[in-house]
PDB file of N, CA and C in Angstrom:
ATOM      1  N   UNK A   1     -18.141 -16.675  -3.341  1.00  0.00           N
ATOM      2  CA  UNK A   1     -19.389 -15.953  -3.278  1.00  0.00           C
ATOM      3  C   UNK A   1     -19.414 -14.936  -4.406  1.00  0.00           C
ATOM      4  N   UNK A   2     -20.185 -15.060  -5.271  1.00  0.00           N
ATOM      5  CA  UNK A   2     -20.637 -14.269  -6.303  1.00  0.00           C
ATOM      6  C   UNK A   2     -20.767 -12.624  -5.948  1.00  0.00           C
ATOM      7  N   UNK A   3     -20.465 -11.354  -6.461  1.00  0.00           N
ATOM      8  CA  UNK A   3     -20.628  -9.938  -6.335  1.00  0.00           C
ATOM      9  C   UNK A   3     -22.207  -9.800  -5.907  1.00  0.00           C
ATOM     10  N   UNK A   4     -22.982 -10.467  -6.103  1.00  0.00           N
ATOM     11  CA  UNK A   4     -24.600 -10.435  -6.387  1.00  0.00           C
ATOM     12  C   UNK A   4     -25.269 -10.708  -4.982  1.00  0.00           C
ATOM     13  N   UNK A   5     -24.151 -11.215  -4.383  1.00  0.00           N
ATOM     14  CA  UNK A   5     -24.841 -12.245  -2.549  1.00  0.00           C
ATOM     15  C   UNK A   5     -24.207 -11.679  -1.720  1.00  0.00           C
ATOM     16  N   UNK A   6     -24.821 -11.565  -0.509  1.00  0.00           N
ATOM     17  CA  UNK A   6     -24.819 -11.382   0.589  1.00  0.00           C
ATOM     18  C   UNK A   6     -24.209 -12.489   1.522  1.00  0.00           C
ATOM     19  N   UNK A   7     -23.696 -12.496   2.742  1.00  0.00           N
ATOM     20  CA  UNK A   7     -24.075 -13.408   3.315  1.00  0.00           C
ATOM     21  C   UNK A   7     -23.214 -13.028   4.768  1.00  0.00           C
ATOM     22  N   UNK A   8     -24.009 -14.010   5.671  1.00  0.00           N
ATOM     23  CA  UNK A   8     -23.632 -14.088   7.064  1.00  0.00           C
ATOM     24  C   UNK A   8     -22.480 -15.152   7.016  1.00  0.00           C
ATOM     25  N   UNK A   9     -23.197 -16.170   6.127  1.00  0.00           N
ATOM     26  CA  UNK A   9     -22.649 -17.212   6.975  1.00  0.00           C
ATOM     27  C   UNK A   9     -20.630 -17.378   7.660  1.00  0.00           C
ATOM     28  N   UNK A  10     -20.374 -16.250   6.970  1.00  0.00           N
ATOM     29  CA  UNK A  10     -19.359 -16.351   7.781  1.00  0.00           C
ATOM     30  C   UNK A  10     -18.453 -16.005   8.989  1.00  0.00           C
ATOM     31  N   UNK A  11     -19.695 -15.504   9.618  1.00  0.00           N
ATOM     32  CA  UNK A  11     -19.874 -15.000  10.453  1.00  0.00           C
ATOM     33  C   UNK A  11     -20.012 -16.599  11.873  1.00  0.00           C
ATOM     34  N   UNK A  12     -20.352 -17.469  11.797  1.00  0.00           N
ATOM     35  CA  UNK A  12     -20.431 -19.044  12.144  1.00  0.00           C
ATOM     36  C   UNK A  12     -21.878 -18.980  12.506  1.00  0.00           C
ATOM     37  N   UNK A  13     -22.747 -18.593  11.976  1.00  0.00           N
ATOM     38  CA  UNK A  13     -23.905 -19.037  12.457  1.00  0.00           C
ATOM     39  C   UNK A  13     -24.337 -20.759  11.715  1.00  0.00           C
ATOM     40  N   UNK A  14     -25.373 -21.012  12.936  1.00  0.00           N
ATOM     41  CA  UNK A  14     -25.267 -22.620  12.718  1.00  0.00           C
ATOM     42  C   UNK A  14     -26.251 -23.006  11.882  1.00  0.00           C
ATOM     43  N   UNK A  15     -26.775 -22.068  11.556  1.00  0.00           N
ATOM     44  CA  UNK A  15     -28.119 -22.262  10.311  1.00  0.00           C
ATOM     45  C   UNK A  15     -27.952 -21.301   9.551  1.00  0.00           C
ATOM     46  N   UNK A  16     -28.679 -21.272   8.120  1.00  0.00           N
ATOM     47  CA  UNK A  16     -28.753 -20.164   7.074  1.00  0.00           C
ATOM     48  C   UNK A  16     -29.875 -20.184   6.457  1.00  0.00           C
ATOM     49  N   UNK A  17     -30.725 -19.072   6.101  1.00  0.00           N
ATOM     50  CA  UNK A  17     -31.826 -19.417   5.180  1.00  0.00           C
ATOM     51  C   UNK A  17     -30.864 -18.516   3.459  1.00  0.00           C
ATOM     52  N   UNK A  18     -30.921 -18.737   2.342  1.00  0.00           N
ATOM     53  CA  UNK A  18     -30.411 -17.910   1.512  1.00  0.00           C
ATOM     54  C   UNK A  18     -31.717 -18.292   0.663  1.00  0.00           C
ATOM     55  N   UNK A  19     -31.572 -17.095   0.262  1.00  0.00           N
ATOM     56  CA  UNK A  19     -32.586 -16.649  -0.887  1.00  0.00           C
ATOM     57  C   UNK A  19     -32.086 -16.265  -2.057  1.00  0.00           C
ATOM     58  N   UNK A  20     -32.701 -17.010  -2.801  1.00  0.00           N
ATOM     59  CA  UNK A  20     -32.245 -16.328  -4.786  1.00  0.00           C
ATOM     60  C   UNK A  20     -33.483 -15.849  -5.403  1.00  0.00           C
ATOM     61  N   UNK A  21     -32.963 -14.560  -5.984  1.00  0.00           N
ATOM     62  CA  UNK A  21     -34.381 -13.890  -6.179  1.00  0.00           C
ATOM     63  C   UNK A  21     -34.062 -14.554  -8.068  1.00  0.00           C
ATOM     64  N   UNK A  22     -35.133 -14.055  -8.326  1.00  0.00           N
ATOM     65  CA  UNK A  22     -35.144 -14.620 -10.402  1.00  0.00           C
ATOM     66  C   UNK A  22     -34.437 -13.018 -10.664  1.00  0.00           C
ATOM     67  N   UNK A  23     -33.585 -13.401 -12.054  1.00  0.00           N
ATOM     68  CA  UNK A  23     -32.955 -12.251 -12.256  1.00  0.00           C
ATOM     69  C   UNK A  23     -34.282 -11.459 -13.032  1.00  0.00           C
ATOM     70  N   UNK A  24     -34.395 -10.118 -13.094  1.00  0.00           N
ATOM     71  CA  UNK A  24     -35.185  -9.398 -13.785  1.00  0.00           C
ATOM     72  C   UNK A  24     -35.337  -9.695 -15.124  1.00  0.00           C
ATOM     73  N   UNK A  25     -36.514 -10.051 -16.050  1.00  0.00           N
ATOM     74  CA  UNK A  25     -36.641 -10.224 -17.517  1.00  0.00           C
ATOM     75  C   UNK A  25     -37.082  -8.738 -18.261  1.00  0.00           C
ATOM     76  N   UNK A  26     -37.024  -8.216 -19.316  1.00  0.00           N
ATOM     77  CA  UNK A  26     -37.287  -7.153 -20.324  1.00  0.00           C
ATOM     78  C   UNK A  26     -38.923  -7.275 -19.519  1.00  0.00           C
ATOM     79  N   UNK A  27     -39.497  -6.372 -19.835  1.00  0.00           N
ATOM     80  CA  UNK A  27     -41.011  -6.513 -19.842  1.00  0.00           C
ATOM     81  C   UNK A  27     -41.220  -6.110 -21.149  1.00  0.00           C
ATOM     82  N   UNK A  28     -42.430  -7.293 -21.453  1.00  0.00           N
ATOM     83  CA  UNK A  28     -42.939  -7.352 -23.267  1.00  0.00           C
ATOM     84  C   UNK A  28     -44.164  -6.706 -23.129  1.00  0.00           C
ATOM     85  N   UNK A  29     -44.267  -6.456 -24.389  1.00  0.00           N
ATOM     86  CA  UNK A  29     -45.283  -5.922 -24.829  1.00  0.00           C
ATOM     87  C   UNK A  29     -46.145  -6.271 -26.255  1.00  0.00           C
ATOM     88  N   UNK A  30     -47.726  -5.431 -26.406  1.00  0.00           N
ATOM     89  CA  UNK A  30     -47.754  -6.354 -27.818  1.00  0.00           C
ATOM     90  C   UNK A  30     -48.386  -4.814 -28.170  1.00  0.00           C
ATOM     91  N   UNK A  31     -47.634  -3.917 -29.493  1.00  0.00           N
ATOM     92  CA  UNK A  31     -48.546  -3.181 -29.682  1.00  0.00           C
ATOM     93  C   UNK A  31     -48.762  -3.523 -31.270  1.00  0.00           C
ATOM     94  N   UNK A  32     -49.821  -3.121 -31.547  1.00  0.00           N
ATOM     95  CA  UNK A  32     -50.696  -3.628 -33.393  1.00  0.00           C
ATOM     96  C   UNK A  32     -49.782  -4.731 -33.964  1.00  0.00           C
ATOM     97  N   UNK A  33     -49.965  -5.682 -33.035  1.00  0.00           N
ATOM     98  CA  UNK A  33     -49.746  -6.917 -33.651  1.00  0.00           C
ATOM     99  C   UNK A  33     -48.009  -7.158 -33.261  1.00  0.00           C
ATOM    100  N   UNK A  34     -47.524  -6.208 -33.290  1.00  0.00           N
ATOM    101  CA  UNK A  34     -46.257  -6.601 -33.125  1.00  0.00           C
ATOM    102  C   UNK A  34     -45.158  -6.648 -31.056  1.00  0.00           C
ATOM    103  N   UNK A  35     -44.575  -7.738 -30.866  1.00  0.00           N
ATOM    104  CA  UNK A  35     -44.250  -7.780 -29.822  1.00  0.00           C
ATOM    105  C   UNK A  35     -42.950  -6.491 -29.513  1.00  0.00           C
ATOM    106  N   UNK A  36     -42.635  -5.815 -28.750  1.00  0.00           N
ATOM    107  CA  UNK A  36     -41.532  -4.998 -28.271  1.00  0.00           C
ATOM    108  C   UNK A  36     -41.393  -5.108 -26.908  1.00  0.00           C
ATOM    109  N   UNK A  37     -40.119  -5.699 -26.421  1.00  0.00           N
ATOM    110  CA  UNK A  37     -39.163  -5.145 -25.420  1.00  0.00           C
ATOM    111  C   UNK A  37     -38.746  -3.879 -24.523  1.00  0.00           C
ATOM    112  N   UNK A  38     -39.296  -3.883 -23.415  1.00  0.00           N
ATOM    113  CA  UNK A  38     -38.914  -2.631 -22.832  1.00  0.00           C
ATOM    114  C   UNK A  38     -37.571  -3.109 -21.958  1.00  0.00           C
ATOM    115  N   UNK A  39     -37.607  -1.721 -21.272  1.00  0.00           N
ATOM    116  CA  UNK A  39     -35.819  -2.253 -20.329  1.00  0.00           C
ATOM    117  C   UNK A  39     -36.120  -3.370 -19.654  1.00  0.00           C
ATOM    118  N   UNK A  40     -35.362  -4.020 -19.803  1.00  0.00           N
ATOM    119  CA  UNK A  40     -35.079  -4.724 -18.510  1.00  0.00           C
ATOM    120  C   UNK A  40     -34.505  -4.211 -17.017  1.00  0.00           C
ATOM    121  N   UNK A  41     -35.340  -4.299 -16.175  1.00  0.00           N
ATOM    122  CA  UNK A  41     -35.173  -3.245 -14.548  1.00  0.00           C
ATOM    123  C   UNK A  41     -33.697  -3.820 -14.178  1.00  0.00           C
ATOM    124  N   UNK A  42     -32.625  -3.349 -13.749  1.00  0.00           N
ATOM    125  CA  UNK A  42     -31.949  -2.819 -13.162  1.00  0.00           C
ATOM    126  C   UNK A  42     -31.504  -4.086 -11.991  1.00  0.00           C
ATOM    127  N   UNK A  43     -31.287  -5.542 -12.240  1.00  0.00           N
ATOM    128  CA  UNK A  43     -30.512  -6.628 -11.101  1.00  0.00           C
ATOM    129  C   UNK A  43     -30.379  -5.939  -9.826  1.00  0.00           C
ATOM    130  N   UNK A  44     -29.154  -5.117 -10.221  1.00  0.00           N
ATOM    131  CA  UNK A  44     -28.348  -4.471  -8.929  1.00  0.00           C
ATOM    132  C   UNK A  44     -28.579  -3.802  -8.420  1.00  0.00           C
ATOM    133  N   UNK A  45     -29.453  -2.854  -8.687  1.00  0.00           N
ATOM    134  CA  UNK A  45     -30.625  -1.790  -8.009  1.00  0.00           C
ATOM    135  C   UNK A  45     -31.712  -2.344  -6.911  1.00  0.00           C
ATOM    136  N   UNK A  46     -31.857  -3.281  -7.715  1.00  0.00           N
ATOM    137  CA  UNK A  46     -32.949  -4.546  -7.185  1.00  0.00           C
ATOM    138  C   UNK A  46     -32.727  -5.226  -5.762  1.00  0.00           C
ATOM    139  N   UNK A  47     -31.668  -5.544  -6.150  1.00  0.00           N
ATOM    140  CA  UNK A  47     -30.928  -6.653  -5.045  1.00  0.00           C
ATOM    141  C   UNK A  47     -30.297  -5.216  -4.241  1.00  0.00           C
ATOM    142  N   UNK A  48     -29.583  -4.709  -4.235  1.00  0.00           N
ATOM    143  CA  UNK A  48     -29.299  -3.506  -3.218  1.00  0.00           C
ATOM    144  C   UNK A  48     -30.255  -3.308  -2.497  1.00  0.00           C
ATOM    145  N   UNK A  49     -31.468  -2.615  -3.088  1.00  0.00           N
ATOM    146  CA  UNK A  49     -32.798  -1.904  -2.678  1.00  0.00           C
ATOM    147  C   UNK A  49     -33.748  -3.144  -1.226  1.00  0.00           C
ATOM    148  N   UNK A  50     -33.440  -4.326  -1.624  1.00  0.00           N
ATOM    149  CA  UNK A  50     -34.129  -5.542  -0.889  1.00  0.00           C
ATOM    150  C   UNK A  50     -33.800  -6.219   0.056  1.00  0.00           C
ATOM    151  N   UNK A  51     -32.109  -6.060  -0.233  1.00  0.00           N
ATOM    152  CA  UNK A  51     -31.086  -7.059   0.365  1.00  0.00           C
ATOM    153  C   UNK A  51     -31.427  -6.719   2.002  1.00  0.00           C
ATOM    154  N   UNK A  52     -31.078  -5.425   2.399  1.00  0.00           N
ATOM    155  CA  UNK A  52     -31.449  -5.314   3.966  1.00  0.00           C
ATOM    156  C   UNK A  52     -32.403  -5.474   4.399  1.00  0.00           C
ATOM    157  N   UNK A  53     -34.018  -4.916   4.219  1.00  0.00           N
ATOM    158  CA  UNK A  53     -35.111  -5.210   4.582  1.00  0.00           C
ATOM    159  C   UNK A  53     -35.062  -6.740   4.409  1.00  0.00           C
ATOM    160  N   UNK A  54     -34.808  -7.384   3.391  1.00  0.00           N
ATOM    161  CA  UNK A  54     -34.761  -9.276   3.549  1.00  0.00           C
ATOM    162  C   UNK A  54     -33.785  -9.606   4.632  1.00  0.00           C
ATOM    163  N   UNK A  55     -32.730  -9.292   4.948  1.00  0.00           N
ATOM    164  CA  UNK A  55     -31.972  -9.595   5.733  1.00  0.00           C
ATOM    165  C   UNK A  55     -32.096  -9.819   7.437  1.00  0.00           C
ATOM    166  N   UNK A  56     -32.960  -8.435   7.771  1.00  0.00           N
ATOM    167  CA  UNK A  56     -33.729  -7.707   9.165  1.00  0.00           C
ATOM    168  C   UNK A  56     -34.900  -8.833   8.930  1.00  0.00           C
ATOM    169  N   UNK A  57     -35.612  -9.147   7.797  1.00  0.00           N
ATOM    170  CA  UNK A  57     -37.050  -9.734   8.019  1.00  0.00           C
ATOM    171  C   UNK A  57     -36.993 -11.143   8.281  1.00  0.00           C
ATOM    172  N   UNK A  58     -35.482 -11.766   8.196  1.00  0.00           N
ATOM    173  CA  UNK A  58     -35.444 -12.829   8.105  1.00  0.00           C
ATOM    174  C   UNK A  58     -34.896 -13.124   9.801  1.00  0.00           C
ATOM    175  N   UNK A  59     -33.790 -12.143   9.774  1.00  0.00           N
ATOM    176  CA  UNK A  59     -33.417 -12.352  11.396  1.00  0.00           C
ATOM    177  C   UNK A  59     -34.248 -11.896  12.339  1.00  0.00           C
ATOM    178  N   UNK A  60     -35.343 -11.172  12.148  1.00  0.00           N
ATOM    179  CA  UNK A  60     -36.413 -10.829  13.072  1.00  0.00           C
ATOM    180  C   UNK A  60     -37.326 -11.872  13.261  1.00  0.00           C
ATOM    181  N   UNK A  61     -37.609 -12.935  11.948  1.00  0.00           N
ATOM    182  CA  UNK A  61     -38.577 -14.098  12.557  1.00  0.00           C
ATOM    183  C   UNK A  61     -37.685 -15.012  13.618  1.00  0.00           C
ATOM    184  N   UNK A  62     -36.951 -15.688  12.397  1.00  0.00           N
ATOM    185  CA  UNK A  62     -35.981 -17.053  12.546  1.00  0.00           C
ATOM    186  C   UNK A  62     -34.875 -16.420  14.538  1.00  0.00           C
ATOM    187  N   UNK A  63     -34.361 -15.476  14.415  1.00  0.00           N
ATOM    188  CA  UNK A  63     -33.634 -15.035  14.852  1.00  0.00           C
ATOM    189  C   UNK A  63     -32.218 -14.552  14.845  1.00  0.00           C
ATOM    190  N   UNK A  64     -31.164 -14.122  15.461  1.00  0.00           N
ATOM    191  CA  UNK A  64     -30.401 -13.140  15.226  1.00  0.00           C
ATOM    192  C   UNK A  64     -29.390 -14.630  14.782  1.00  0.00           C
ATOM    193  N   UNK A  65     -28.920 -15.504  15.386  1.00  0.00           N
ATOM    194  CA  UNK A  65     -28.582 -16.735  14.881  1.00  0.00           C
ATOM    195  C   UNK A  65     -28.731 -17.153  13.916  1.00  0.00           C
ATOM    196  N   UNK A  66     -29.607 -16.630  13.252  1.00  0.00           N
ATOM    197  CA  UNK A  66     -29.827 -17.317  11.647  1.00  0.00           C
ATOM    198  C   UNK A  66     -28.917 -16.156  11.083  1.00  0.00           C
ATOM    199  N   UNK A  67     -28.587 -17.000   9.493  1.00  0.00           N
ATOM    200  CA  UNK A  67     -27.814 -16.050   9.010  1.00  0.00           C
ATOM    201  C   UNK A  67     -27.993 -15.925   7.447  1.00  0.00           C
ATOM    202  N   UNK A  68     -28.433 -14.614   6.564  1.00  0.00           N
ATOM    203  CA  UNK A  68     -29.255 -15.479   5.884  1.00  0.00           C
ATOM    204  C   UNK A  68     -27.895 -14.507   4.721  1.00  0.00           C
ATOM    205  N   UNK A  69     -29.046 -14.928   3.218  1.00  0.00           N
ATOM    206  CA  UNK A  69     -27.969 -14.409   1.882  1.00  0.00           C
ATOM    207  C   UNK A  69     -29.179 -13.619   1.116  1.00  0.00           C
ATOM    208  N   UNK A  70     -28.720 -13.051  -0.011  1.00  0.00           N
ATOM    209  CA  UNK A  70     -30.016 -13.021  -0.744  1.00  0.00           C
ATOM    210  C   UNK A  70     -29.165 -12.786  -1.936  1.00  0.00           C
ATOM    211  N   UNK A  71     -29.335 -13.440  -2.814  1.00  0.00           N
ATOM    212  CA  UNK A  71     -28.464 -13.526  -4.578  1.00  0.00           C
ATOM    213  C   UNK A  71     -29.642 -13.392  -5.359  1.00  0.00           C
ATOM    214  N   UNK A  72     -29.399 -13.113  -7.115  1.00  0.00           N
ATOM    215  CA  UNK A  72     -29.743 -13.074  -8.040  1.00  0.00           C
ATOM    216  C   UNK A  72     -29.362 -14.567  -8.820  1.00  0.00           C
ATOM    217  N   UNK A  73     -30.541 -15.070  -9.313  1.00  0.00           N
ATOM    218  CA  UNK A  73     -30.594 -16.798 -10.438  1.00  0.00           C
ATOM    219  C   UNK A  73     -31.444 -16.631 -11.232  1.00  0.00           C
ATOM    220  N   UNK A  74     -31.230 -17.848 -11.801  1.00  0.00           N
ATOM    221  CA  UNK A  74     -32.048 -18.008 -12.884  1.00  0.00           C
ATOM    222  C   UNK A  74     -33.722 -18.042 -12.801  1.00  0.00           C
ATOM    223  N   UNK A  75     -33.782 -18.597 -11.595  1.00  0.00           N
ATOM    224  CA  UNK A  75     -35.247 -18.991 -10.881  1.00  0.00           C
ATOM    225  C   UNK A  75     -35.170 -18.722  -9.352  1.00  0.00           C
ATOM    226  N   UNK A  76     -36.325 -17.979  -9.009  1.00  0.00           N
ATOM    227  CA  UNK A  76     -36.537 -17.937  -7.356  1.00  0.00           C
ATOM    228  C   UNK A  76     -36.686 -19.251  -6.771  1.00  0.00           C
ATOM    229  N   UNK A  77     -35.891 -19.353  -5.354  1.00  0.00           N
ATOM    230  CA  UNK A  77     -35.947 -20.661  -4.364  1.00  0.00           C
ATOM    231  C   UNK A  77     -35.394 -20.090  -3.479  1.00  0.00           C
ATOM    232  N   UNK A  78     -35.785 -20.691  -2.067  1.00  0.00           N
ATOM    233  CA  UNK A  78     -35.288 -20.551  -0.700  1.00  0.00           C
ATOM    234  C   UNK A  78     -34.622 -21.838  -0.230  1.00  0.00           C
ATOM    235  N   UNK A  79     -33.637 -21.418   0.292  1.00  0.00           N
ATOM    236  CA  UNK A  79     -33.117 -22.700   1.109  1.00  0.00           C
ATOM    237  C   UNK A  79     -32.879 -22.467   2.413  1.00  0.00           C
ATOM    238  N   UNK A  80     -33.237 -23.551   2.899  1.00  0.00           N
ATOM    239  CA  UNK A  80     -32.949 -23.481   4.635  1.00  0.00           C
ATOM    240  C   UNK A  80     -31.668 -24.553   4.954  1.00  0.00           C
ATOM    241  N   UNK A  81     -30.837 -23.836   5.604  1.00  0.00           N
ATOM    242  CA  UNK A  81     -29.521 -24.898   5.507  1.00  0.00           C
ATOM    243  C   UNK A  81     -29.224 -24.815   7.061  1.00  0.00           C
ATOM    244  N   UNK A  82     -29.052 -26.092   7.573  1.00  0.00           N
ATOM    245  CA  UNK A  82     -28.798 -26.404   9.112  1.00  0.00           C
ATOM    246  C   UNK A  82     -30.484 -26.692   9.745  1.00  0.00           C
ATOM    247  N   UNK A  83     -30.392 -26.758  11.122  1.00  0.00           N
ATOM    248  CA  UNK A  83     -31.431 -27.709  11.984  1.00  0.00           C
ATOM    249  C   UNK A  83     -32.193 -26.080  12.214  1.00  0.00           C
ATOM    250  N   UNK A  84     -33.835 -26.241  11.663  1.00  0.00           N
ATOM    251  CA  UNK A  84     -35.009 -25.095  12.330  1.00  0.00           C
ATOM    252  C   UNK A  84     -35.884 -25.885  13.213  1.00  0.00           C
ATOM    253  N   UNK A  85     -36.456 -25.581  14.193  1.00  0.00           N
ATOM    254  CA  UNK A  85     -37.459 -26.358  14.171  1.00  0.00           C
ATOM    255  C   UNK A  85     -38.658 -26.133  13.990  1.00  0.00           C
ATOM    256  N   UNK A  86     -38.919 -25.008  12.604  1.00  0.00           N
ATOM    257  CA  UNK A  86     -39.931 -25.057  11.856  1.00  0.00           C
ATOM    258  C   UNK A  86     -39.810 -26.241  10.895  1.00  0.00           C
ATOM    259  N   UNK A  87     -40.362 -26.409   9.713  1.00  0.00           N
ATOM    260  CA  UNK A  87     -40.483 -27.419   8.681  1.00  0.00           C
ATOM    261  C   UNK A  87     -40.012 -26.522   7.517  1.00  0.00           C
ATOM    262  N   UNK A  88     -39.534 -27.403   6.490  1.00  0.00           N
ATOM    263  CA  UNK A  88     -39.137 -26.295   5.196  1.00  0.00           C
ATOM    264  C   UNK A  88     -40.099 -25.620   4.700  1.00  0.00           C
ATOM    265  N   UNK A  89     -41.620 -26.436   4.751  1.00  0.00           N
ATOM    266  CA  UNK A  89     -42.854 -25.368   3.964  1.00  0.00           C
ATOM    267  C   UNK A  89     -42.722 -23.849   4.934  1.00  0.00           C
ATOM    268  N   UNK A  90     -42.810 -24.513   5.884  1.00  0.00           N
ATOM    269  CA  UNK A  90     -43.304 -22.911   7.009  1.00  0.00           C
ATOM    270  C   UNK A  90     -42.004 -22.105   6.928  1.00  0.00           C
ATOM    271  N   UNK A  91     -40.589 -22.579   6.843  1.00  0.00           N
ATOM    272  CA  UNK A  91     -40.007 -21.730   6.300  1.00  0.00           C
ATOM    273  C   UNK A  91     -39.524 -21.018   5.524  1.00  0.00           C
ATOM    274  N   UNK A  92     -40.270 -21.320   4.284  1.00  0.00           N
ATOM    275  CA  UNK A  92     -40.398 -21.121   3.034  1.00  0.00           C
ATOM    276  C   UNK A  92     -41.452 -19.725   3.196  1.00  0.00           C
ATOM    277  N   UNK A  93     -42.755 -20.404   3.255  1.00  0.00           N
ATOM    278  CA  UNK A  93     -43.972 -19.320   3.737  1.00  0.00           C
ATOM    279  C   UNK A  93     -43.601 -18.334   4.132  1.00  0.00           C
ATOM    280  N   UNK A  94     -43.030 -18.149   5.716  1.00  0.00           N
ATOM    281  CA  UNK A  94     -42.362 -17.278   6.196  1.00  0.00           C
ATOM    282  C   UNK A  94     -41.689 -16.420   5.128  1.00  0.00           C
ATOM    283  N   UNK A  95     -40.472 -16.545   4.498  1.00  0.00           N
ATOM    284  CA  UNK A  95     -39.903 -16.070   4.248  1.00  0.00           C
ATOM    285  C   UNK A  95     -40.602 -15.410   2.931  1.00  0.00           C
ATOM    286  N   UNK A  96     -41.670 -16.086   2.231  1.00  0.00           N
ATOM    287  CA  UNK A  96     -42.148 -15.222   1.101  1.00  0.00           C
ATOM    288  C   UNK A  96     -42.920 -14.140   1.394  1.00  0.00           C
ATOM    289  N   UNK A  97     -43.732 -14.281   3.030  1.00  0.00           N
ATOM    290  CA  UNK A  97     -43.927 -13.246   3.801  1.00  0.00           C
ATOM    291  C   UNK A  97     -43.379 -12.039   3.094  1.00  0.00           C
ATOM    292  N   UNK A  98     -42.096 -12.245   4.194  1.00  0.00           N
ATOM    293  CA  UNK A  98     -41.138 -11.474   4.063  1.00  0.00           C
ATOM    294  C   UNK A  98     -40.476 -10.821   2.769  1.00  0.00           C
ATOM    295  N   UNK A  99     -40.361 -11.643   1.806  1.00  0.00           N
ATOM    296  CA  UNK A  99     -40.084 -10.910   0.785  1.00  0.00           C
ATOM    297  C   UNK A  99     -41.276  -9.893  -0.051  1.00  0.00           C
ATOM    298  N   UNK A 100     -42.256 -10.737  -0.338  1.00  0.00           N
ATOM    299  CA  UNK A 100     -44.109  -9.776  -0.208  1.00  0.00           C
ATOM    300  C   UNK A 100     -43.433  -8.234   0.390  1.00  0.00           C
ATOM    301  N   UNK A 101     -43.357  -8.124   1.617  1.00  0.00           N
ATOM    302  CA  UNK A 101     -43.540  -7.008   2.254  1.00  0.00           C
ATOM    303  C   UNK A 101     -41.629  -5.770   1.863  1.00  0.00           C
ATOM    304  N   UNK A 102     -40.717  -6.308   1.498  1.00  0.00           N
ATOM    305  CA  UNK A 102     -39.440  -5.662   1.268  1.00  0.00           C
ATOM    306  C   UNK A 102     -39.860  -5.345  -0.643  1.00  0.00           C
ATOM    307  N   UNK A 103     -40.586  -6.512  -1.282  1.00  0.00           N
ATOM    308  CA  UNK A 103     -41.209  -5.149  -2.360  1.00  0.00           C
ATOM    309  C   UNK A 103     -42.049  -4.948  -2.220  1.00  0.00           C
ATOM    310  N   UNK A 104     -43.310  -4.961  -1.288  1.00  0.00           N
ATOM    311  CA  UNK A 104     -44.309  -4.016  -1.531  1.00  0.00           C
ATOM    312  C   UNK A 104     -43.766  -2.651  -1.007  1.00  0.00           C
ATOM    313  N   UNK A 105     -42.645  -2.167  -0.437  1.00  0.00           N
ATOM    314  CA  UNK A 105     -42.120  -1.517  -0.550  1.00  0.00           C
ATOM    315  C   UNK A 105     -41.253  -0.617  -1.134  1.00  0.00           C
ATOM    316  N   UNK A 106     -40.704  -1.485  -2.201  1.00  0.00           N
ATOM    317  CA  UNK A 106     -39.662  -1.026  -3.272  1.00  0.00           C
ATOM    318  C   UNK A 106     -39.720   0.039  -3.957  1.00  0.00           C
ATOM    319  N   UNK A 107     -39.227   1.591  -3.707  1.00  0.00           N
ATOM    320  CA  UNK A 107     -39.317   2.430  -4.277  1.00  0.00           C
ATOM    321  C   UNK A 107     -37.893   2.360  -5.333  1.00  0.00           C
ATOM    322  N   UNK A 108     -37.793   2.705  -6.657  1.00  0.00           N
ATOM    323  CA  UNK A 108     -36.708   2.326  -6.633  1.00  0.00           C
ATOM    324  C   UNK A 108     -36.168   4.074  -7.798  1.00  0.00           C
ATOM    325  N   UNK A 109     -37.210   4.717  -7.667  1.00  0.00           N
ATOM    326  CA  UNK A 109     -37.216   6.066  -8.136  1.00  0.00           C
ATOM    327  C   UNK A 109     -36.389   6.543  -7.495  1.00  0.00           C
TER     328      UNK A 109
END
């Protein structure tokens, strides 16, 4: 397990949802013609700041049995690993819910 993830699963739960968030890019800019680079925000700030509210939002739908992760990749995806008996879209949905609402929160001042 990577420094970057979380996880239950070793804990034996019989399902997992894990989440990979996209790692943070520079934010660009274009001023008189020319492009510039600002910081790039802060991975680990990021993933700290989210990791629990994702964690609570995920075991509050699915339940305390689920066991979920939340890492930093190249590209955002959810996976649902073991038997739901939702469908992968709805647990997908769900969970972007959930992530929606842990940054519309994100103070990170």
């Amino acid at each position: 397990m990577s420094e970057n993830q979380a996880s239950d699963s070793d804990q034996g739960y019989t399902r997992e949802i894990q989440v990979i968030l996209a790692r943070p890019q520079p934010q660009v800019s274009i001023e008189k013609g020319k492009v510039t680079k600002g910081p790039t925000p802060d991975a680990e700030r990021i993933l700290a700041a989210v990791r629990g509210p994702i964690i609570q939002g995920i075991q509050a739908r699915f339940g305390r049995d689920t066991g979920a992760s939340v890492s930093m990749g190249r590209r955002a995806e959810v996976k649902a690993v073991g038997k739901f008996k939702e469908k992968a879209g709805e647990v997908q949905e769900a969970v972007g819910e959930i992530l929606e609402a842990a940054f519309s929160d994100l103070d990170l001042d």
